[in-house]
C-alpha atoms as a PDB file:
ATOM      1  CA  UNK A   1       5.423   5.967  -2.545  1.00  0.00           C
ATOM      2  CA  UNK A   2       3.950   3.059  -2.433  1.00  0.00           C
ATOM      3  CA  UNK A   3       6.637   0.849  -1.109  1.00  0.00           C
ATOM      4  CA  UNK A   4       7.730   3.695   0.923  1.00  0.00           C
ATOM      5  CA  UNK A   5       4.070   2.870   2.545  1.00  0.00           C
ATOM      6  CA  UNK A   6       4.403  -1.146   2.614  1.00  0.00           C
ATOM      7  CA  UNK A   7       8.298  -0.518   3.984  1.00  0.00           C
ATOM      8  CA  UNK A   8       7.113   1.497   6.979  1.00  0.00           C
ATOM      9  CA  UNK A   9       3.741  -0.784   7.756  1.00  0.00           C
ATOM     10  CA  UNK A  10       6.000  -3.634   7.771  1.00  0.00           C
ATOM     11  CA  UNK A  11       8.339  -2.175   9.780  1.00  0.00           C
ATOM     12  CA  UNK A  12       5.754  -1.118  12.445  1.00  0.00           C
ATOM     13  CA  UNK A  13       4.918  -4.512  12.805  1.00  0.00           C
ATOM     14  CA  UNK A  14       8.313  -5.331  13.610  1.00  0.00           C
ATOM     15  CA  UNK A  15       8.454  -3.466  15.855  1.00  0.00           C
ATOM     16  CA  UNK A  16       5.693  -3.636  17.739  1.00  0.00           C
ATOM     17  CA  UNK A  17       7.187  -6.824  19.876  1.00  0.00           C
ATOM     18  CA  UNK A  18       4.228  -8.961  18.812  1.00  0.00           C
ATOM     19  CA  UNK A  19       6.084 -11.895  18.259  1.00  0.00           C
ATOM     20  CA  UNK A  20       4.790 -15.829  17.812  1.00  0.00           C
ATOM     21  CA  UNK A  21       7.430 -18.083  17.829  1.00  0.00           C
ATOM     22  CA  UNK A  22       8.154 -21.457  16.583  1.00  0.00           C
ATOM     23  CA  UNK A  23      11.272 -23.320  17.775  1.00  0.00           C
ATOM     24  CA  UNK A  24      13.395 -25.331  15.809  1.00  0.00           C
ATOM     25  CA  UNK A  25      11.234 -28.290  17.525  1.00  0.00           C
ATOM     26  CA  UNK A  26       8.449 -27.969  15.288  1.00  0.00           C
ATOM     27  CA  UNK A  27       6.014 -26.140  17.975  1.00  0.00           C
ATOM     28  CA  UNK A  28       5.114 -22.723  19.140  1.00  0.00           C
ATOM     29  CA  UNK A  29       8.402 -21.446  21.846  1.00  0.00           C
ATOM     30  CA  UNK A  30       5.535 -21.699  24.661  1.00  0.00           C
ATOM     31  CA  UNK A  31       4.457 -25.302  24.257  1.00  0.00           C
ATOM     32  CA  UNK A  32       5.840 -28.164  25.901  1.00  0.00           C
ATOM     33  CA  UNK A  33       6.575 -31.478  24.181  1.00  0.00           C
ATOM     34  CA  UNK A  34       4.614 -35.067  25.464  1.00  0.00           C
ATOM     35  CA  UNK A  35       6.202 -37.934  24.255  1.00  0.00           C
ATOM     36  CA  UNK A  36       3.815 -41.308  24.529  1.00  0.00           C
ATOM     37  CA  UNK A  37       6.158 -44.484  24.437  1.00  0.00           C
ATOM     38  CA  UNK A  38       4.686 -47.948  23.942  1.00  0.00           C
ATOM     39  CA  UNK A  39       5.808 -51.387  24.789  1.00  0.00           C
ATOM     40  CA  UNK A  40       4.716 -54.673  24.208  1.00  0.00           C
ATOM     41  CA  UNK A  41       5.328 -57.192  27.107  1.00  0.00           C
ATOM     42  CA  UNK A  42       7.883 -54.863  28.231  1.00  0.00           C
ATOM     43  CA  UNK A  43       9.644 -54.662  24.364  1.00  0.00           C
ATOM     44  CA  UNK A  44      10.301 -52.276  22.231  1.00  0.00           C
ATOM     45  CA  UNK A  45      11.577 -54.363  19.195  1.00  0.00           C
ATOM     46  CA  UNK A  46       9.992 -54.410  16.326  1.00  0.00           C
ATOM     47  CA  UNK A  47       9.878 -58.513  16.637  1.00  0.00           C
ATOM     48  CA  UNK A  48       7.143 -58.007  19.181  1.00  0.00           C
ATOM     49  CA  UNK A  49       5.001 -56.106  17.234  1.00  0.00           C
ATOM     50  CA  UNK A  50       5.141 -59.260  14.768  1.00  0.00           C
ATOM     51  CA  UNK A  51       4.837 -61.673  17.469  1.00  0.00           C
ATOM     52  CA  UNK A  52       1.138 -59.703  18.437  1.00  0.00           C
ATOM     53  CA  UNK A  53       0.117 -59.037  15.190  1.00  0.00           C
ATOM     54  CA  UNK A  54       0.400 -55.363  15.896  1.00  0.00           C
ATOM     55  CA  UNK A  55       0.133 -52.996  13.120  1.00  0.00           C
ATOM     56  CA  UNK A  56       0.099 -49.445  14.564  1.00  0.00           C
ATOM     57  CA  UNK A  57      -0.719 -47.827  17.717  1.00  0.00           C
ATOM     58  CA  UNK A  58      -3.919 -45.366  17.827  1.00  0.00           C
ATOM     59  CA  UNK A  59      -2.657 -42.504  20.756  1.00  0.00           C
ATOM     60  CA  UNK A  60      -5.250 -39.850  21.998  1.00  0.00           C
ATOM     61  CA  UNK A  61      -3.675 -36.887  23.998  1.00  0.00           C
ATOM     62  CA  UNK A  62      -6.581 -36.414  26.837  1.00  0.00           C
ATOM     63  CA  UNK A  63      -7.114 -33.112  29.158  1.00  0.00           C
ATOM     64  CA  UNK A  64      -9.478 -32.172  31.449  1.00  0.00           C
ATOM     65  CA  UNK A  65     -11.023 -30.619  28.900  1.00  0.00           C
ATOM     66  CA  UNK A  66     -11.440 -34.165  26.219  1.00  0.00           C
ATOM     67  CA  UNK A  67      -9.411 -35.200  23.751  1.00  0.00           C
ATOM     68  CA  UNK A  68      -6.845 -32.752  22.813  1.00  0.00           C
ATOM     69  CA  UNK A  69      -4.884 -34.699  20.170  1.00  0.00           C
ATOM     70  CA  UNK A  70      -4.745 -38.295  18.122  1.00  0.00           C
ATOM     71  CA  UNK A  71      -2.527 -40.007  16.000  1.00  0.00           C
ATOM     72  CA  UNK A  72      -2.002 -43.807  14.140  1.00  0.00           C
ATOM     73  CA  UNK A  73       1.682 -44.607  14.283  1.00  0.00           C
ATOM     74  CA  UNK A  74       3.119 -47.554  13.364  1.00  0.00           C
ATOM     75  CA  UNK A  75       4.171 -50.083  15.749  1.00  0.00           C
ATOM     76  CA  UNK A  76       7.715 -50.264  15.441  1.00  0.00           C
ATOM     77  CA  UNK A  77       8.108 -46.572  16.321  1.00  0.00           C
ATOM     78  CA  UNK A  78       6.960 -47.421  19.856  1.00  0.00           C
ATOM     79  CA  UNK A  79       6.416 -43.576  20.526  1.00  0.00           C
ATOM     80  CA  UNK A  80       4.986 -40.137  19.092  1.00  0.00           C
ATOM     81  CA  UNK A  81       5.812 -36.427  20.426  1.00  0.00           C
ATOM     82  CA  UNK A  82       2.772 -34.054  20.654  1.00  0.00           C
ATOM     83  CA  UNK A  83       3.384 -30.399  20.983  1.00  0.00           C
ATOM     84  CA  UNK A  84       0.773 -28.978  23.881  1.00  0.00           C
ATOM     85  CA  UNK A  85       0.023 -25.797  25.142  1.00  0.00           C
ATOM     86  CA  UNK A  86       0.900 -26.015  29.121  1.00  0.00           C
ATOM     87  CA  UNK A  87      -1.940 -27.981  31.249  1.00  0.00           C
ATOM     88  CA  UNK A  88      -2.964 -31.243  32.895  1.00  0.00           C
ATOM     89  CA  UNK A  89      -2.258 -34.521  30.280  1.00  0.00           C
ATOM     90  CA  UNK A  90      -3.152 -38.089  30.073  1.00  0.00           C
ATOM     91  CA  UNK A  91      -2.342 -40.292  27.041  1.00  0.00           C
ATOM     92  CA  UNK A  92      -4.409 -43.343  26.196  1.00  0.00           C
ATOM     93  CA  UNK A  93      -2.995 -46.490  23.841  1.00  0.00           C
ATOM     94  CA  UNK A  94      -4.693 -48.932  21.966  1.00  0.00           C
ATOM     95  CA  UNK A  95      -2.613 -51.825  19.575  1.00  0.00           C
ATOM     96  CA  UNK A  96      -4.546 -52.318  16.250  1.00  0.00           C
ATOM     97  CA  UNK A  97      -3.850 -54.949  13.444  1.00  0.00           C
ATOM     98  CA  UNK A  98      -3.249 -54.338  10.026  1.00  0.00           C
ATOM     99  CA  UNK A  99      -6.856 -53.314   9.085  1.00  0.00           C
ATOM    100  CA  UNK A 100      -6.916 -50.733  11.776  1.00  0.00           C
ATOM    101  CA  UNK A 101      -9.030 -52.711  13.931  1.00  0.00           C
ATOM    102  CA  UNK A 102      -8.209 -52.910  18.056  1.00  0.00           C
ATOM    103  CA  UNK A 103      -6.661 -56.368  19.159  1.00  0.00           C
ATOM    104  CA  UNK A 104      -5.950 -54.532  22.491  1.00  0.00           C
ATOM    105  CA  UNK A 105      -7.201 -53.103  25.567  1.00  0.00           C
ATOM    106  CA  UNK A 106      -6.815 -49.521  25.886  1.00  0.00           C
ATOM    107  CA  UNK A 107      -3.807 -48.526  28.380  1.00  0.00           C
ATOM    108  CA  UNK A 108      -4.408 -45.076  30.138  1.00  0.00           C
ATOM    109  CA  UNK A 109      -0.949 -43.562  31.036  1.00  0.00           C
ATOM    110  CA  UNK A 110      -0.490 -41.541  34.725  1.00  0.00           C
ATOM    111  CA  UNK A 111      -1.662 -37.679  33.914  1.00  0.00           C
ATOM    112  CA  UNK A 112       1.289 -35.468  34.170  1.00  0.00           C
ATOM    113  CA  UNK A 113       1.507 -31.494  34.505  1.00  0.00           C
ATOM    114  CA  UNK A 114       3.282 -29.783  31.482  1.00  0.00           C
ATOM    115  CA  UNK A 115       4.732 -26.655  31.834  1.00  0.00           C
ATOM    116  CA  UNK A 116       5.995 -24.214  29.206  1.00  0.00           C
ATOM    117  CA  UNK A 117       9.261 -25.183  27.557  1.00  0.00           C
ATOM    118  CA  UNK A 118       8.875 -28.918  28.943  1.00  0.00           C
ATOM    119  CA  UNK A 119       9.900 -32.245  27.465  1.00  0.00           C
ATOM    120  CA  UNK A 120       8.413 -34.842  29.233  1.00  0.00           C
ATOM    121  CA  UNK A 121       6.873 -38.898  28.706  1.00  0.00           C
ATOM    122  CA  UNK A 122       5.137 -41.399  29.551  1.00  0.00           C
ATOM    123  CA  UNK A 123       4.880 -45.004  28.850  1.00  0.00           C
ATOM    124  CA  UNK A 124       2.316 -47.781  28.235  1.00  0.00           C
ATOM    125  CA  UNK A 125       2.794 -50.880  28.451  1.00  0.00           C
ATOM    126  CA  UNK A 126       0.613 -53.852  26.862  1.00  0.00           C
ATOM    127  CA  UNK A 127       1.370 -57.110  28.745  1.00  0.00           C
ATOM    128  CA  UNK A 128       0.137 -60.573  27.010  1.00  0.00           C
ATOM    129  CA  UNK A 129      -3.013 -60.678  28.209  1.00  0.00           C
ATOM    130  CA  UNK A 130      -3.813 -56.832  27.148  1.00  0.00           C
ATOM    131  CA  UNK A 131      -4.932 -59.047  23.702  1.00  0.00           C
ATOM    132  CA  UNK A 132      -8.010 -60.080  22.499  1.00  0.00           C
END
């Protein structure tokens, strides 16, 4: 009886058409993807993240609203995806060295307009005299 119970409560919820999905992204089906790119004097080999000293970029996803997102990723990936929920978004970039200490200025990317289902990115670029 008591599976018969379970069986039939589960089922209800099945079919109720309350459904949250996650797509084989890694993200909910309604949130768009913002990719944040990197480059160093215009680079994106890994030999000019030696050539600065740069260990690993910090990235803050920004909204109207403050910051929505951060992440440390090292420098030779010159770019992170963040999953969002559809709105206004701004990345900022800053290079740090191997102690996790800034040796750059802080590069604010263009804000951009994301959209359900999007896939969109921006880049930042650190010229030469972006170091300290």
């Amino acid at each position: 009886m008591k599976s018969s119970i379970a069986f039939a409560a589960l089922m209800g919820t099945a079919l109720s058409g309350c459904f949250v999905g996650v797509d084989d992204r890694g993200g909910y089906a309604d949130d768009a993807i913002f990719t944040v790119e990197w480059r160093i004097d215009g680079s994106r080999s890994p030999a000019a993240c030696f050539d600065f000293d740069v260990d690993a970029a910090y990235v803050t996803i920004e909204s109207p609203f403050g910051t929505e997102q951060e992440a440390t990723v090292n420098c030779e990936d010159f770019g992170v995806d963040f999953y969002v929920q559809p709105g206004d978004y701004w990345a900022t970039v800053e290079l740090l060295d191997r102690t996790g200490r800034p040796i750059s200025s802080v590069v604010e990317t263009r804000e951009m307009p994301l959209f359900a289902g999007d896939d969109e990115y921006v880049v930042a670029d650190f010229p030469p005299d972006a170091f300290f």
